[in-house]
Protein backbone atom coordinates (compact mmCIF):
# COMPACT_ATOMS: atom_id res chain seq x y z
CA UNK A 1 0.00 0.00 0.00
CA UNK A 2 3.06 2.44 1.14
CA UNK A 3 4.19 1.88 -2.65
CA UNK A 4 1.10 2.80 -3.95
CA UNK A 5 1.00 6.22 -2.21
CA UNK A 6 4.58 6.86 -2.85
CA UNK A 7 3.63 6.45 -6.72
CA UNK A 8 0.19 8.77 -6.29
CA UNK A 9 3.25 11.45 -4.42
CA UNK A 10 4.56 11.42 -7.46
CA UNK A 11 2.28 11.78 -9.74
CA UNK A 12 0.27 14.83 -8.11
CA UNK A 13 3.59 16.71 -7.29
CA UNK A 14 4.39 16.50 -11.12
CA UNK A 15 0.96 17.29 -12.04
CA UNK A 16 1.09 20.01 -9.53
CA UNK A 17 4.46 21.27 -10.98
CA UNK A 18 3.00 21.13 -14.70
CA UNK A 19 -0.04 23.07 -13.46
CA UNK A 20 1.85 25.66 -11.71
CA UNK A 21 4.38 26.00 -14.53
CA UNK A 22 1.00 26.77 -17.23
CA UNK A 23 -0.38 29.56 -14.93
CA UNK A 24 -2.76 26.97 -13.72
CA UNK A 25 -2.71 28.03 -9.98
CA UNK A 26 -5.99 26.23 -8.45
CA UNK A 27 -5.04 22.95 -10.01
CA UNK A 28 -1.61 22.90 -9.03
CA UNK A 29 -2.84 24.16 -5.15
CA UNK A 30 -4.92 20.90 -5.69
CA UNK A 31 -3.00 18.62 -6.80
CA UNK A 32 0.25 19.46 -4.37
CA UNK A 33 -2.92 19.02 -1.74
CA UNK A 34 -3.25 15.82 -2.98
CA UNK A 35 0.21 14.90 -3.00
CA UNK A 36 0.36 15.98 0.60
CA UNK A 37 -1.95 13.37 1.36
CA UNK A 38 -0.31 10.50 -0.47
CA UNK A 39 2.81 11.81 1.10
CA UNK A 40 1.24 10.93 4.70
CA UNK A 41 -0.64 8.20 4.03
CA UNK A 42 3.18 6.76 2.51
CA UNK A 43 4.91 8.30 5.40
CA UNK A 44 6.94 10.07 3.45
CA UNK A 45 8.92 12.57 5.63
CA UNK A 46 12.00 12.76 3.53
CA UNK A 47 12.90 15.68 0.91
CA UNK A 48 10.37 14.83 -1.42
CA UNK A 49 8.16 15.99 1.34
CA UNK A 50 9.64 19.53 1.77
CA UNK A 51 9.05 19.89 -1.69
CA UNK A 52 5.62 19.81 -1.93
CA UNK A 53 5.56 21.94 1.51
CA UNK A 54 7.86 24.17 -0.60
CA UNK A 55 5.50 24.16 -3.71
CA UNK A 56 2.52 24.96 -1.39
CA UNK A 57 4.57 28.05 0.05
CA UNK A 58 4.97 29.33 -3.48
CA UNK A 59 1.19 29.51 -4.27
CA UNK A 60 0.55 30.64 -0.94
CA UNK A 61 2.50 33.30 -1.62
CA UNK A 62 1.65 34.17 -4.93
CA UNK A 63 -2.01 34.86 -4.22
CA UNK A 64 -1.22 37.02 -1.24
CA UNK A 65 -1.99 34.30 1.53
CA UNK A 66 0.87 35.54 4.11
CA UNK A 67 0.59 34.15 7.12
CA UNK A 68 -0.33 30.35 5.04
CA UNK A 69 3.23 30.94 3.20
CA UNK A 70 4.63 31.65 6.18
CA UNK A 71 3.75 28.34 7.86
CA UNK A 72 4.44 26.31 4.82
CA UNK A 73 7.88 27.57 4.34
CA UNK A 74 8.33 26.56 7.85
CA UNK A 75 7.37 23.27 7.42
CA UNK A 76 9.67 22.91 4.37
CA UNK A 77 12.79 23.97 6.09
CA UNK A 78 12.24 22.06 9.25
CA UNK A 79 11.50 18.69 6.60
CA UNK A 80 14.20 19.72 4.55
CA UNK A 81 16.36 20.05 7.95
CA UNK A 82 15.69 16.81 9.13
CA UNK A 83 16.22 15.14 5.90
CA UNK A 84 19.71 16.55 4.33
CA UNK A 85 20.72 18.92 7.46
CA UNK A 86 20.94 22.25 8.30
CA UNK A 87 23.53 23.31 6.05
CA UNK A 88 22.48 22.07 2.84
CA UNK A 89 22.32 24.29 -0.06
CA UNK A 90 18.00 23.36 -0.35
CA UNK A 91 17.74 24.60 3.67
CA UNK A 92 19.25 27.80 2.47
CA UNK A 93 16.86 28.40 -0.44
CA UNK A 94 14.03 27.67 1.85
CA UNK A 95 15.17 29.62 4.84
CA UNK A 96 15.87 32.88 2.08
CA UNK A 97 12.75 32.51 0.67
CA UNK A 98 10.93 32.41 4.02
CA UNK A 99 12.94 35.19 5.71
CA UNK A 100 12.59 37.36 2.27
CA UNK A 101 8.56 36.98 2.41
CA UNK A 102 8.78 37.85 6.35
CA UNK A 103 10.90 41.08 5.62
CA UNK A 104 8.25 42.02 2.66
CA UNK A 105 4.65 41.77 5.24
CA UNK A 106 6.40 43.32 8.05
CA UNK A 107 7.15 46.62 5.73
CA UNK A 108 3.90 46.82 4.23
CA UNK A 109 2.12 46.51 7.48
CA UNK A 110 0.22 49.51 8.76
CA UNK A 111 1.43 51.85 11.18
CA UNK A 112 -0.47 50.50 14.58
CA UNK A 113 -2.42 52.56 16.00
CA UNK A 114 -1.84 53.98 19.27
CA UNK A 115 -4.09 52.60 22.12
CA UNK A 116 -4.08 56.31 23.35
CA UNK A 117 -6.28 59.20 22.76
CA UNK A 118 -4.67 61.94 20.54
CA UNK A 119 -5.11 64.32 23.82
CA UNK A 120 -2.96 61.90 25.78
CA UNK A 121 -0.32 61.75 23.27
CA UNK A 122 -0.18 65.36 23.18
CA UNK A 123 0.28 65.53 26.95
């Protein structure tokens, strides 16, 4: 059965890749959704794995879903981590991208808005 799902991985990632590659955004979403679940029901917790998490991340990102990039990206380093180590050249790419995206919301965030009154402030 483990085989199975490791061949269904496979499949979905690549059809996930081929969708994301043609501008097809929702399929590829679905189909690396997919994959995820093959992935688990496989236990695959190797690099192949952090790919997909990686994959995810990307779309996340692309249609302006932060905080879901965020995680994702997270969960592809600490995969990718675990798998090849911390200093692998893939751990790096992840970790940029990750720390690049959190340096991008944190500048476009609005001012917060002081739990004062303006009358205080000017006091």
């Amino acid at each position: 059965m483990s085989a199975t799902h490791e061949l269904l991985w496979s499949r979905c990632h690549d059809d996930g890749e081929r969708f994301s590659h043609d501008g097809r955004y929702l399929q590829a979403e679905a189909a690396f959704e997919a994959a995820l679940g093959h992935a688990r029901a496989a236990r695959i917790e190797d690099a192949r794995l952090a790919a997909t998490f990686f994959q995810l991340a990307l779309l996340a990102q692309r249609s302006g879903r932060v905080a879901r990039a965020l995680e994702l990206y997270e969960r592809a380093r600490t995969t990718e981590e675990r798998a090849l180590g911390p200093d692998h050249p893939y751990v790096a790419l992840i970790r940029h991208a990750q720390t690049a995206l959190a340096r991008r919301a944190c500048a476009v965030r609005p001012p917060r808005r002081s739990v004062l009154s303006p009358e205080a402030a000017v006091a």
